[in-house]
Each structure stands twice: as structure tokens, then as C-alpha cells.
Protein backbone atom coordinates (compact mmCIF):
# COMPACT_ATOMS: atom_id res chain seq x y z
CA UNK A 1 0.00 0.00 0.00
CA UNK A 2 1.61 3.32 -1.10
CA UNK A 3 1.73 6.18 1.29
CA UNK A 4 -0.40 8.16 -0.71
CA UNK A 5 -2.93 5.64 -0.59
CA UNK A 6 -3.08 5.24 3.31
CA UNK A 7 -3.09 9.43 3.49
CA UNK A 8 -6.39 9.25 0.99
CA UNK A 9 -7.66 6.34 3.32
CA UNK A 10 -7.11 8.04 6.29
CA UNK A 11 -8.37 11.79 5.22
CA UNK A 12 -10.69 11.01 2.64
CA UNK A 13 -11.47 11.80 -0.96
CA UNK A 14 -13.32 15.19 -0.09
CA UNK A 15 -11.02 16.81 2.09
CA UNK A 16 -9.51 18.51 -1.05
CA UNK A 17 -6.16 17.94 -0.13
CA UNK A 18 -3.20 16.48 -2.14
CA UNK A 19 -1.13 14.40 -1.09
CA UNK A 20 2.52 13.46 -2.67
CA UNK A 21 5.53 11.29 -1.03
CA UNK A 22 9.14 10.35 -1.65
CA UNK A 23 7.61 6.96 -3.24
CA UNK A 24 6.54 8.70 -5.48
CA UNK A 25 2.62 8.30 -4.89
CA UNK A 26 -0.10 10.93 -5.33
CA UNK A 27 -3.43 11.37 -3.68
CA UNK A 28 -5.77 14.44 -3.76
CA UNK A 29 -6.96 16.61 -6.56
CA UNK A 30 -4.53 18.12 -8.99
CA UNK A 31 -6.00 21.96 -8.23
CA UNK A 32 -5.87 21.67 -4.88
CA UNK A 33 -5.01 24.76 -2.64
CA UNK A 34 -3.48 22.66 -0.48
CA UNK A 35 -0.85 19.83 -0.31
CA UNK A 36 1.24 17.61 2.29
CA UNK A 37 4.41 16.38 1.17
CA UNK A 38 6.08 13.74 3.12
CA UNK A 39 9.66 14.39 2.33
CA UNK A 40 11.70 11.07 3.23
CA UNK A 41 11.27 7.84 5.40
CA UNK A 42 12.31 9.61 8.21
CA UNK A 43 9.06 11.47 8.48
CA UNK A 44 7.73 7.66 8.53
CA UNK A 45 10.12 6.69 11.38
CA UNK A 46 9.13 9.76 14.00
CA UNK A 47 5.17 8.67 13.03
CA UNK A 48 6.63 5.30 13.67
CA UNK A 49 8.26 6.50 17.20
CA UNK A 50 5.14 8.70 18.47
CA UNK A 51 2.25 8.17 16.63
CA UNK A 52 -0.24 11.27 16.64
CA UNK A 53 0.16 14.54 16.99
CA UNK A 54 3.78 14.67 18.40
CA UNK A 55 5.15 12.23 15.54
CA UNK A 56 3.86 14.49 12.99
CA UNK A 57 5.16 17.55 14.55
CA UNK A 58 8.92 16.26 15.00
CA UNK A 59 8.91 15.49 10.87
CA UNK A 60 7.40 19.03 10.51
CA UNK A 61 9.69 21.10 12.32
CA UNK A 62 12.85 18.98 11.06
CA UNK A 63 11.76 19.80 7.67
CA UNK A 64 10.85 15.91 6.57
CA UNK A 65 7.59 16.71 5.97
CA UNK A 66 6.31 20.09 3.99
CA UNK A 67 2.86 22.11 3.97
CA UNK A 68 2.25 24.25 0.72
CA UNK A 69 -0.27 26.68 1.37
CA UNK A 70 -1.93 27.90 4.23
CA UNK A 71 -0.72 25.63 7.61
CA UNK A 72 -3.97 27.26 9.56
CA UNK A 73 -6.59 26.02 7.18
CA UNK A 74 -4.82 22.58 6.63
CA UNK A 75 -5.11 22.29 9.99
CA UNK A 76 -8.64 23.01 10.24
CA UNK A 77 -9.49 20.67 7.52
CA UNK A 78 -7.78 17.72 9.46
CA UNK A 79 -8.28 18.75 12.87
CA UNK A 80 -10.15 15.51 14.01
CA UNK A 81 -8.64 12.94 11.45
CA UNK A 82 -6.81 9.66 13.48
CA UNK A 83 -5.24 6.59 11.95
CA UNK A 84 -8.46 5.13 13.77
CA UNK A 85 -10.42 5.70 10.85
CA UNK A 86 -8.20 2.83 9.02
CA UNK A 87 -9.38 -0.85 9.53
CA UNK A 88 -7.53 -3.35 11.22
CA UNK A 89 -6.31 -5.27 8.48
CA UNK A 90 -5.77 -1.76 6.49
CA UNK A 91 -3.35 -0.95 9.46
CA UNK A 92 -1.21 -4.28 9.00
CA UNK A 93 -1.44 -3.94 5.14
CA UNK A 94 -0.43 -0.05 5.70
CA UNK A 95 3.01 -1.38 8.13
CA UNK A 96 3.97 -4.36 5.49
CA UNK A 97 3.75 -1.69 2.48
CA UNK A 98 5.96 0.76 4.35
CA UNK A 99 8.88 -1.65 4.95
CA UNK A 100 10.95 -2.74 8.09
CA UNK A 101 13.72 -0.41 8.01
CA UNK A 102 11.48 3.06 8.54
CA UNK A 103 9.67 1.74 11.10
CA UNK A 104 13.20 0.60 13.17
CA UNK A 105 14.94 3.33 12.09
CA UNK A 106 15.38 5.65 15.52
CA UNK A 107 15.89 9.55 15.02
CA UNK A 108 16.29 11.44 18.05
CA UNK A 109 14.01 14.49 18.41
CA UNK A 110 14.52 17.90 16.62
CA UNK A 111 16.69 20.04 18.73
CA UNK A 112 13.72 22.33 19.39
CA UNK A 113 12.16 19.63 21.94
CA UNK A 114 12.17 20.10 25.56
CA UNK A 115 13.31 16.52 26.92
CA UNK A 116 11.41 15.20 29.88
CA UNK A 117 14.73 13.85 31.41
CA UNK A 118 16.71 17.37 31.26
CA UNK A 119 13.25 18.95 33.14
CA UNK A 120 13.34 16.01 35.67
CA UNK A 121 16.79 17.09 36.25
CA UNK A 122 15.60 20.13 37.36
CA UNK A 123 13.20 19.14 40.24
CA UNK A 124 9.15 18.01 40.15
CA UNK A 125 6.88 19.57 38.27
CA UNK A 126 6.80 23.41 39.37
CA UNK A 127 9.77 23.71 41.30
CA UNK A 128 11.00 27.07 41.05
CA UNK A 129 14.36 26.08 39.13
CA UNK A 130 11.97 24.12 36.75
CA UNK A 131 9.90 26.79 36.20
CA UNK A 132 12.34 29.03 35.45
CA UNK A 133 13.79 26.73 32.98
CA UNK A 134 10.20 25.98 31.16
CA UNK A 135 9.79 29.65 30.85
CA UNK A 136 13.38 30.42 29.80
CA UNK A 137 12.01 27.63 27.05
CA UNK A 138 9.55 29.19 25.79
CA UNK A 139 10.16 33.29 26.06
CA UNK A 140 13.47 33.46 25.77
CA UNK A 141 13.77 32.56 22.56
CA UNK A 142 14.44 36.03 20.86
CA UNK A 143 13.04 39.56 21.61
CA UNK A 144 13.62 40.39 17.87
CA UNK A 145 11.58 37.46 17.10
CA UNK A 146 8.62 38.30 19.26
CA UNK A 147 8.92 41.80 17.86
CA UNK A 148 8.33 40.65 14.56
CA UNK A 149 5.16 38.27 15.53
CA UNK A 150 3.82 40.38 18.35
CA UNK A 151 4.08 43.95 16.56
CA UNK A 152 4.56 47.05 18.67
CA UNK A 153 2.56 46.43 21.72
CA UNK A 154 4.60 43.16 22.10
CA UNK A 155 1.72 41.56 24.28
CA UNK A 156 1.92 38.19 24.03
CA UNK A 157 -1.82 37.52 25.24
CA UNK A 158 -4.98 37.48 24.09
CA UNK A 159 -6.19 40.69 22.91
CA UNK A 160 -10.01 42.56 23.50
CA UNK A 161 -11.41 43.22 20.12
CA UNK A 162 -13.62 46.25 20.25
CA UNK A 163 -14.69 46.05 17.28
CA UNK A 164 -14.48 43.39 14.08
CA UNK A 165 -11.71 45.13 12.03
CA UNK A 166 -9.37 46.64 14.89
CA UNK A 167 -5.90 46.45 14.62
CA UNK A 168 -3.82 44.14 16.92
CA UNK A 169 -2.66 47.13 18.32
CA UNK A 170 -5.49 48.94 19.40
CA UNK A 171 -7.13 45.60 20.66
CA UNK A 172 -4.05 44.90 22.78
CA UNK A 173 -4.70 48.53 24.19
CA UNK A 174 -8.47 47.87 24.57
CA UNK A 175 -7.11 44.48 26.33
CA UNK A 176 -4.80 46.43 28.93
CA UNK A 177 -7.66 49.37 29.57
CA UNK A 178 -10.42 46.65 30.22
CA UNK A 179 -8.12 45.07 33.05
CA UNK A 180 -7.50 48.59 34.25
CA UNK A 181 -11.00 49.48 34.37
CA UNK A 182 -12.15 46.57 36.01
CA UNK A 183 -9.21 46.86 38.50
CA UNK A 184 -10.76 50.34 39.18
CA UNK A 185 -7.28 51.50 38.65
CA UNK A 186 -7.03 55.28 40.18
CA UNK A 187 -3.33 57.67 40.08
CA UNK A 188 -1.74 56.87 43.59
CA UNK A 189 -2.31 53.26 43.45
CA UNK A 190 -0.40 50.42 43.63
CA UNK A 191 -0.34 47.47 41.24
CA UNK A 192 1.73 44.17 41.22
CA UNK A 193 1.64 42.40 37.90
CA UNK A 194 2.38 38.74 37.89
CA UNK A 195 4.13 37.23 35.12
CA UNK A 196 4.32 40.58 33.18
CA UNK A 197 5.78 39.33 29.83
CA UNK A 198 7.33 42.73 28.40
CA UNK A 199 5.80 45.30 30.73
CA UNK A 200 2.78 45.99 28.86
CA UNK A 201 -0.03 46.12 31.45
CA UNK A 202 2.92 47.54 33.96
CA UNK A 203 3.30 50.46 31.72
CA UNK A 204 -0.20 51.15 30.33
CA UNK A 205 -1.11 51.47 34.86
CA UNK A 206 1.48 53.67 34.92
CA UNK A 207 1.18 55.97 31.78
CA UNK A 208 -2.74 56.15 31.47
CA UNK A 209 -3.89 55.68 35.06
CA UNK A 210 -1.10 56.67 37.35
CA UNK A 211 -0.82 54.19 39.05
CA UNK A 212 2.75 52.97 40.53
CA UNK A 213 3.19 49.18 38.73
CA UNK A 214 5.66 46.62 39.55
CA UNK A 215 5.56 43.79 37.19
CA UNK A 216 7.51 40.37 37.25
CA UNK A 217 8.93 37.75 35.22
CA UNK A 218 10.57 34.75 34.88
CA UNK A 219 12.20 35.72 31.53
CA UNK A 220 15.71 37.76 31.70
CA UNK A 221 14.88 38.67 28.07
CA UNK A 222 11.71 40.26 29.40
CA UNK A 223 12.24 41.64 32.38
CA UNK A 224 15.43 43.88 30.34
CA UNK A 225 13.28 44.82 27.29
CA UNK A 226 10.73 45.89 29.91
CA UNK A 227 13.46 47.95 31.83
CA UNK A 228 14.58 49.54 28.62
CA UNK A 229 10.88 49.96 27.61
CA UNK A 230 9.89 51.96 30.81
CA UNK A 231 12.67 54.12 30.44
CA UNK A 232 12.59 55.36 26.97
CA UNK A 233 9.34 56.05 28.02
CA UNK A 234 9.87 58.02 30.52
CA UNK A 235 7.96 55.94 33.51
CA UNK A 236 10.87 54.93 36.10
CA UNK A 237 9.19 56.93 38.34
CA UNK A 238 6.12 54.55 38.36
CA UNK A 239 6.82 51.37 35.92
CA UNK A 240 9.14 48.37 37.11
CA UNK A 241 9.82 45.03 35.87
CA UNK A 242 11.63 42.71 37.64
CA UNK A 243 13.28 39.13 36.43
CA UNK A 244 12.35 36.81 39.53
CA UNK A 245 9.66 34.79 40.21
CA UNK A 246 6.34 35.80 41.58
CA UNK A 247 6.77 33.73 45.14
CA UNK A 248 9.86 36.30 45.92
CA UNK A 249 7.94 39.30 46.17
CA UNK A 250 8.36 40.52 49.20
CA UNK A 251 6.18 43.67 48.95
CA UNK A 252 2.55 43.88 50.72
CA UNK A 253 -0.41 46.20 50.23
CA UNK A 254 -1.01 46.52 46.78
CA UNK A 255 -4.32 47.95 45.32
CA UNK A 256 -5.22 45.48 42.47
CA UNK A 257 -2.94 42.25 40.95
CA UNK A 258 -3.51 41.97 37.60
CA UNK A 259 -2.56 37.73 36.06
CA UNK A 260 -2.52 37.93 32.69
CA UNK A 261 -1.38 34.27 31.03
CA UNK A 262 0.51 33.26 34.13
CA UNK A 263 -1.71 30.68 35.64
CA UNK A 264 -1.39 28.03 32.65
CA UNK A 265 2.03 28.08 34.58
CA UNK A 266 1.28 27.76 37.59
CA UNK A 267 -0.05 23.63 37.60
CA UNK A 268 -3.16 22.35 39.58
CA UNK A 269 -1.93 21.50 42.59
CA UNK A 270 0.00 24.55 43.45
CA UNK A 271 -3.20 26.76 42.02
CA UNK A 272 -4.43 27.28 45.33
CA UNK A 273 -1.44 28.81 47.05
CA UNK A 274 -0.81 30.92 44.50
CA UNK A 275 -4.38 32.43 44.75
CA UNK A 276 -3.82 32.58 48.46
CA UNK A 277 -0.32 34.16 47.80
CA UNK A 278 -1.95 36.91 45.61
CA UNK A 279 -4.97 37.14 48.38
CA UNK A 280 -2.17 37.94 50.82
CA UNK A 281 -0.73 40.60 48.63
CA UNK A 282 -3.63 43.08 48.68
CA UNK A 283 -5.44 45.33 50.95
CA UNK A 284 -9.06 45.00 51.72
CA UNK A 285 -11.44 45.91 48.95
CA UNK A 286 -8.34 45.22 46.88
CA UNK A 287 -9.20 43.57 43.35
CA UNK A 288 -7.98 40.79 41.25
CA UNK A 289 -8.45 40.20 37.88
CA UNK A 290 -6.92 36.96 36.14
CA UNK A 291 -6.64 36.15 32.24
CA UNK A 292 -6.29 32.59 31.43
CA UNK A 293 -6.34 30.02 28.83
CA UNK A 294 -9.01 27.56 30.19
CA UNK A 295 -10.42 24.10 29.22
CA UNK A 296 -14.00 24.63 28.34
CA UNK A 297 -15.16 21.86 31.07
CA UNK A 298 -13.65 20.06 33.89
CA UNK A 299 -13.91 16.91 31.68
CA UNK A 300 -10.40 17.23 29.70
CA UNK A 301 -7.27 16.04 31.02
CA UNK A 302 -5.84 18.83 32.24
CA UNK A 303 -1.45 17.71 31.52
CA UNK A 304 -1.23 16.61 28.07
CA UNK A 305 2.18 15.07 28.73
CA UNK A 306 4.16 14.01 25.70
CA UNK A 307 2.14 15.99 23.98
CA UNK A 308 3.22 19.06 21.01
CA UNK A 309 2.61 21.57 23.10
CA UNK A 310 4.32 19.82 26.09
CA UNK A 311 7.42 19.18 24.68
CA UNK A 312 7.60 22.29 22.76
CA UNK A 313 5.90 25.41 23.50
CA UNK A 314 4.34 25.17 27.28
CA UNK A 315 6.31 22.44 29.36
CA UNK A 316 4.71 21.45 32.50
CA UNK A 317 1.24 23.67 31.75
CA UNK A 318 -1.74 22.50 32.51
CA UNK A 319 -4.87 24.40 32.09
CA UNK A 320 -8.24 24.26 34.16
CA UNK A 321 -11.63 24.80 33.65
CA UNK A 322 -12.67 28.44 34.48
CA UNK A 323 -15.64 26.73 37.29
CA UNK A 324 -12.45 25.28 38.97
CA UNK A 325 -10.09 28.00 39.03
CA UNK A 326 -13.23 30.11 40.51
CA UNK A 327 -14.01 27.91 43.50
CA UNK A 328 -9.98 27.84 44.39
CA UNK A 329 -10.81 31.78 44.42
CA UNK A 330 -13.65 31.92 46.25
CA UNK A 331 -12.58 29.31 49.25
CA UNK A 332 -9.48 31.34 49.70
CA UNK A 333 -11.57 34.18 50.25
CA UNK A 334 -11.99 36.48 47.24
CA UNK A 335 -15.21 37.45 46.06
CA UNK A 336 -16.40 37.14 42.31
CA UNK A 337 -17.55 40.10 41.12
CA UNK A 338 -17.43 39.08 37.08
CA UNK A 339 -16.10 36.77 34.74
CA UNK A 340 -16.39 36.48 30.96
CA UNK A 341 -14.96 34.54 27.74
CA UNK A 342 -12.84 35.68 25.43
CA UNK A 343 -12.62 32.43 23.46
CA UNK A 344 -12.97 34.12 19.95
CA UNK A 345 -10.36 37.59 20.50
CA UNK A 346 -8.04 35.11 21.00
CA UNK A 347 -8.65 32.89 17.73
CA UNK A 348 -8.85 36.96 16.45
CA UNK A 349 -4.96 37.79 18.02
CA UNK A 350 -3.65 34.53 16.85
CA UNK A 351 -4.43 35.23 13.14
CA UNK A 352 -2.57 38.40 13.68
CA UNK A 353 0.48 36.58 15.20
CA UNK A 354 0.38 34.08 12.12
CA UNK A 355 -0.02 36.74 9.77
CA UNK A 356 2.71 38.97 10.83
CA UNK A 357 5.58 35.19 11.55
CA UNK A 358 4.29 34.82 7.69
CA UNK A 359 5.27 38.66 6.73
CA UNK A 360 8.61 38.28 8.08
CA UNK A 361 9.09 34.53 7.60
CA UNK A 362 12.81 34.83 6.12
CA UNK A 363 14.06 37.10 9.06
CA UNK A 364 12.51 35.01 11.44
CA UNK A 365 14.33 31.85 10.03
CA UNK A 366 17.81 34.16 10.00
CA UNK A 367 16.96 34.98 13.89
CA UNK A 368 15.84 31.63 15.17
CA UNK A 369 16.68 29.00 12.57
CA UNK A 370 13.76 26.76 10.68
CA UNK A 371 13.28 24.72 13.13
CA UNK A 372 12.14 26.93 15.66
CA UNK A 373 10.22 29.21 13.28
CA UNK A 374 8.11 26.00 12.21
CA UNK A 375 7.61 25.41 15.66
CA UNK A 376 5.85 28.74 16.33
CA UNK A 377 4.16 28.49 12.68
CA UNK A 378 2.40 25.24 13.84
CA UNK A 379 1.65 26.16 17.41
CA UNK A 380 -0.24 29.10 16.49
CA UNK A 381 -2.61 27.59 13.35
CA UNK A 382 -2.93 24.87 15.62
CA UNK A 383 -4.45 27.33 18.40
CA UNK A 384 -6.68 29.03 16.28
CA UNK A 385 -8.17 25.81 15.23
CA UNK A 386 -8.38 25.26 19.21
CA UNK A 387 -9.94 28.67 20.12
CA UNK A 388 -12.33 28.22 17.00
CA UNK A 389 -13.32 25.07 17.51
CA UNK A 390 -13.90 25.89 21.71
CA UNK A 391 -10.94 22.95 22.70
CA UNK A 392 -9.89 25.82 24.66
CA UNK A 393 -11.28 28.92 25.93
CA UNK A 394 -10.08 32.03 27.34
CA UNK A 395 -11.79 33.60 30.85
CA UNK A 396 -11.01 37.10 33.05
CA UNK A 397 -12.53 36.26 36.34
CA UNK A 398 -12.44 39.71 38.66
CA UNK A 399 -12.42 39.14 41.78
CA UNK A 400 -12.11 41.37 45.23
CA UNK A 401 -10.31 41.37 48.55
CA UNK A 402 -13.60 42.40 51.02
CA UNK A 403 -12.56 44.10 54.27
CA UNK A 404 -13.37 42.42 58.17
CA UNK A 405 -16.62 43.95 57.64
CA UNK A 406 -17.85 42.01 54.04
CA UNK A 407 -17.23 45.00 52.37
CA UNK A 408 -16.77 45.03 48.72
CA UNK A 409 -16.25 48.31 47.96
CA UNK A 410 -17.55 47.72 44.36
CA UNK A 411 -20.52 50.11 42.79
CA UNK A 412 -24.14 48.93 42.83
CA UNK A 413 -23.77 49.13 39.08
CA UNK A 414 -20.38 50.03 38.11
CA UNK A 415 -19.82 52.88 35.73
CA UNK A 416 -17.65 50.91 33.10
CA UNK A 417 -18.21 49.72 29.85
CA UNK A 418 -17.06 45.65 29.90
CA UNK A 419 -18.22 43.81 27.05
């Protein structure tokens, strides 16, 4: 059986994709927009390895197997296609057809994977040292880079649409003044950002509210683009970002904590102490907002270990249905004051991010190498696919600090315009 004919098996004659292989089998229609190209038997031997997903991913990003045309809407096409959909017997006849020596051959990982071993080296699962080094995996990869993808604002969250054709920039600023307004954010008071990426919520308090920010981060790369960031702009006075992890702050009484992206970080079981560490961070009638990627019920495993995004864009995350992450907030004390879903801005934001790795695809590949540049390519179709397709949703949850008395200190009806 020809590869070609197990991809046409597998996909189907009406997914309007070609197919062609170093056998030299086709499948799919000739005018098709779209084509996989499995380069060598190597691409064979990582399937082989790790069948799904991650097996597919490793011949991607080493270049064995190429997409021509759009990655996001190939993507979408085969989102829930599985070598289940072959027969038993199809199976065996597919193995026999491919020969012995792909299947044995053993290829260690592209260089762009985050081994399990060198993480275990490092402590269990959300250790600080561990952390540090999963972050350092992920955001540390180039600030050029992210400059290029994330374009000016260089937020590397999910932005707030206001309306269908805003730019990326001013949805990231409609994104940083809807966590500000929510905060109630007023000049004179004090914010602590946690996990801060570049600064931007830490300098949009600062420059627009007047408020005194300190943000942190577990990226270096960050926390001295950030630095540079506040003071070309002129904010020392009231911006900081620090590199050191959130657990080390030693400063109390702060107004409002703003999360935004950090608690995919954080893991389940240490979820509760870190909303208890925040709770102990702020005054009474102090307010908490958090921005997180969520699963969109407490069905889904929440660790998909071994899996692409494991091993090499997120290691150790784990995400949480928004009803869980509540009641951890709400039995440590805060009170929820309002929650919503951003599932589609972010599906929005990540078509941006795609659109401008694709714009300045050679530089990219200069900066980071292909490897690495496929890797980001085939995270982010592979999100919006997600976000789309509600695998994965995207919640603020506000929350607030009340005083000895059960006092909120929120409006009847507050004054604000939140979507």
C-alpha cells in the first residue's frame, strides 16, 4: 500500500487535499489549494516513534515533511482525522507496504524539543528552578523574534477586540484598559503584575492611570526589554519590571494584581497557594483580575504530557476549567464580582500573530533557525483551530479582597463599559 494511498484512506477523498511522497505516490486533486508532502522515510520513522500529533510535529519542524499553502486552514481541515479511521487489516497492510527499516529506524528528536529527562533534572513539576527553565524555554527565545510576531505592543496575550476590524494594536490597548477598568485602577495606586511578559499592562497602569506598577517575570529577556521599555518612556518613576519569580515578592499592600497568562504556569496543585499568595498581597477591597487560557469543562485532562505543546511550546502547563479556578478563588476568600470569555479575541490575536511570523518569515528563520520558526508556525494555526473550535477557551474572572466587615467596595452598578 503506497503512502499516498493510506493518506487518501485516512483523510478522505473530499477533504480537497493532495497528497505526494518520496515513493513517489499521489493522492488528492490536482488543483488543490493545499498539499502535504512527506519528504523522506524519516518522516515515517518519528510517526513510527510517536504516533499522533507529536510524531507528525517532530517530521514538521525537522523539515521531513512540507505544507504548501496555508498551515492554519490545513489544519482546520484535518483537525479531528486519526489513523483510527483505518481498519484493522488496512493498518497491518499499511506497516507491510511501508517496509521494516522506517519503522526501526530511531531519530532522536529535533533540537527544538524540551526533553522530559533534562526537566526532571531540574526538580518536580513546578519547582521554582523548573519553572524558570520551562519559561526560559519558551520566552526566551528572541526579543527580535517576538517583535516581529507580536508587533509594537509586544503583548503576548490574548487581545479585546472592540470592534471586528481593529488592529492588533489597538485591541491589545483595549485588552490592557479593560483590566484597568475593572481593577478600578485610580493615580496613587499600587499594582503588582504577575508574570508581566514585556511590561505591557505595567506600563499602560502607569502611563494612562497613574498608578505605581511593579511587574515580574521569569524571563531575563523580558524583564530587560521591559526595563529599557519603561525608560525610553519616561515611567521609572512609576513602571518596574523585575526578572524573579512571583513567590519572591516581598512587597505587601497593593491595590489590584492583575494575572494575565501566568496561571497556565502555575499547575493544579499549586493553584491554590498561588491564589492565596496573591490574596495575601492586597489590601481589603483590593481587586484581582486573572486572564487565562481555560479548558472549556472540567472533563479534559488537564497535563497533556508528551504531547506538542508539552514538549515544545508550554512544558509542565496545565490548564483548568474556568468553574475550577473560581471555586480555588472563592474558598481562599476572594469574592467574584465578574467573569467572561474571550474564546474568539483570541482565535482573532492569533491570526494576527500568524499573519505577521508569515510577513517576516525569512528574518525570522535568519533569527531563530527553521526549526524553531516552524515550531511557532504550527503552534499558532494549531491554536486558532483550538480557540475556534472551543478545545480551549479564554476567561477574566475579577475578583475582590472584602474588608473584616464584608465590604466590597464595588458600585451597585459600576460605571464601566465591559463587554
Amino acid at each position: 500500500m503506497a503512502l499516498a494511498t493510506i493518506f487518501e484512506k485516512i483523510v478522505g477523498s473530499d477533504a480537497n487535499i493532495a497528497f505526494m511522497a518520496y515513493d513517489g505516490s499521489k493522492a488528492g486533486p490536482d488543483g488543490a489549494d493545499l498539499a502535504l508532502e512527506v519528504k523522506s522515510p524519516i518522516a515515517v520513522a518519528y510517526m513510527a516513534q510517536a504516533p499522533g500529533e507529536l510524531g507528525l510535529a517532530r517530521a514538521y519542524i525537522a523539515g521531513h515533511i512540507d505544507v504548501h499553502g496555508d498551515l492554519y486552514a490545513l489544519l482546520d481541515r484535518m483537525w479531528n482525522i486519526t489513523t483510527n479511521d483505518l481498519t484493522a487489516s488496512e493498518k497491518l497492510s499499511a506497516v507491510r507496504s511501508l517496509g521494516v527499516k522506517p519503522l526501526l529506524m530511531r531519530v532522536p528528536p529535533p533540537p527544538q524539543e524540551m526533553r522530559r529527562s533534562a526537566l526532571a533534572k531540574l526538580g518536580s513539576r513546578h519547582a521554582k528552578q523548573r519553572d524558570a527553565e520551562a519559561i526560559h524555554h519558551h520566552y526566551d527565545v528572541s526579543n527580535r523574534f517576538y517583535e516581529w510576531v507580536l508587533g509594537p505592543s509586544m503583548a503576548y496575550t490574548c487581545a479585546c477586540f472592540p470592534e471586528e476590524d481593529a488592529t492588533l494594536e489597538a485591541a491589545q490597548y483595549a485588552k490592557f484598559d479593560l483590566v484597568a477598568r475593572k481593577l478600578d485602577l485610580k493615580p496613587g495606586m499600587r499594582l503588582l503584575d504577575v508574570g508581566c511578559g514585556w511590561g505591557g499592562m505595567v506600563m499602560h497602569a502607569a502611563k494612562h492611570y497613574g498608578v505605581k506598577a511593579l511587574g515580574v517575570t521569569l524571563s531575563r529577556q523580558q524583564a530587560e526589554w521591559a526595563q529599557k521599555a519603561i525608560a525610553e518612556a519616561g515611567l521609572q518613576e512609576l513602571a518596574e519590571v523585575r526578572f524573579m519569580d512571583y513567590r519572591d515578592v516581598q512587597e505587601t499592600g497593593f491595590d489590584a494584581v492583575s494575572s494575565i497568562g501566568l496561571t497556565e504556569h502555575i499547575g493544579k496543585a499549586n493553584v491554590p497557594s498561588y491564589f492565596e499568595f496573591l490574596y495575601g498581597k492586597l489590601k481589603p477591597g483590593g481587586r484581582i483580575l486573572n486572564h487565562c487560557i481555560t479548558r472549556p469543562t472540567g472533563k479534559e485532562k488537564t497535563f497533556n504530557k508528551g504531547g506538542f505543546i508539552d514538549r515544545y511550546v508550554f512544558p509542565d502547563g496545565e490548564l483548568e476549567s474556568v468553574g475550577w479556578l473560581i471555586r480555588q478563588m472563592e474558598d481562599l476568600g476572594f469574592e467574584i464580582r465578574h467573569e467572561e470569555n474571550l474564546r474568539e479575541h483570541y482565535a482573532k490575536t492569533l491570526r494576527f500573530w500568524c499573519d505577521n511570523l508569515s510577513l517576516n518569515w525569512d528574518d525570522a528563520v535568519q533569527e531563530v533557525g527553521m526549526g524553531t520558526a516552524r515550531v511557532w508556525a504550527l503552534y499558532m494555526a494549531g491554536c486558532i483551530v483550538g480557540f475556534e473550535r472551543n478545545k480551549v477557551q479564554l476567561h477574566q474572572v475579577l475578583g475582590v479582597k472584602l474588608d473584616q466587615d464584608g465590604r466590597s467596595g464595588v458600585p451597585l452598578r459600576p460605571a464601566l463599559n465591559w463587554p
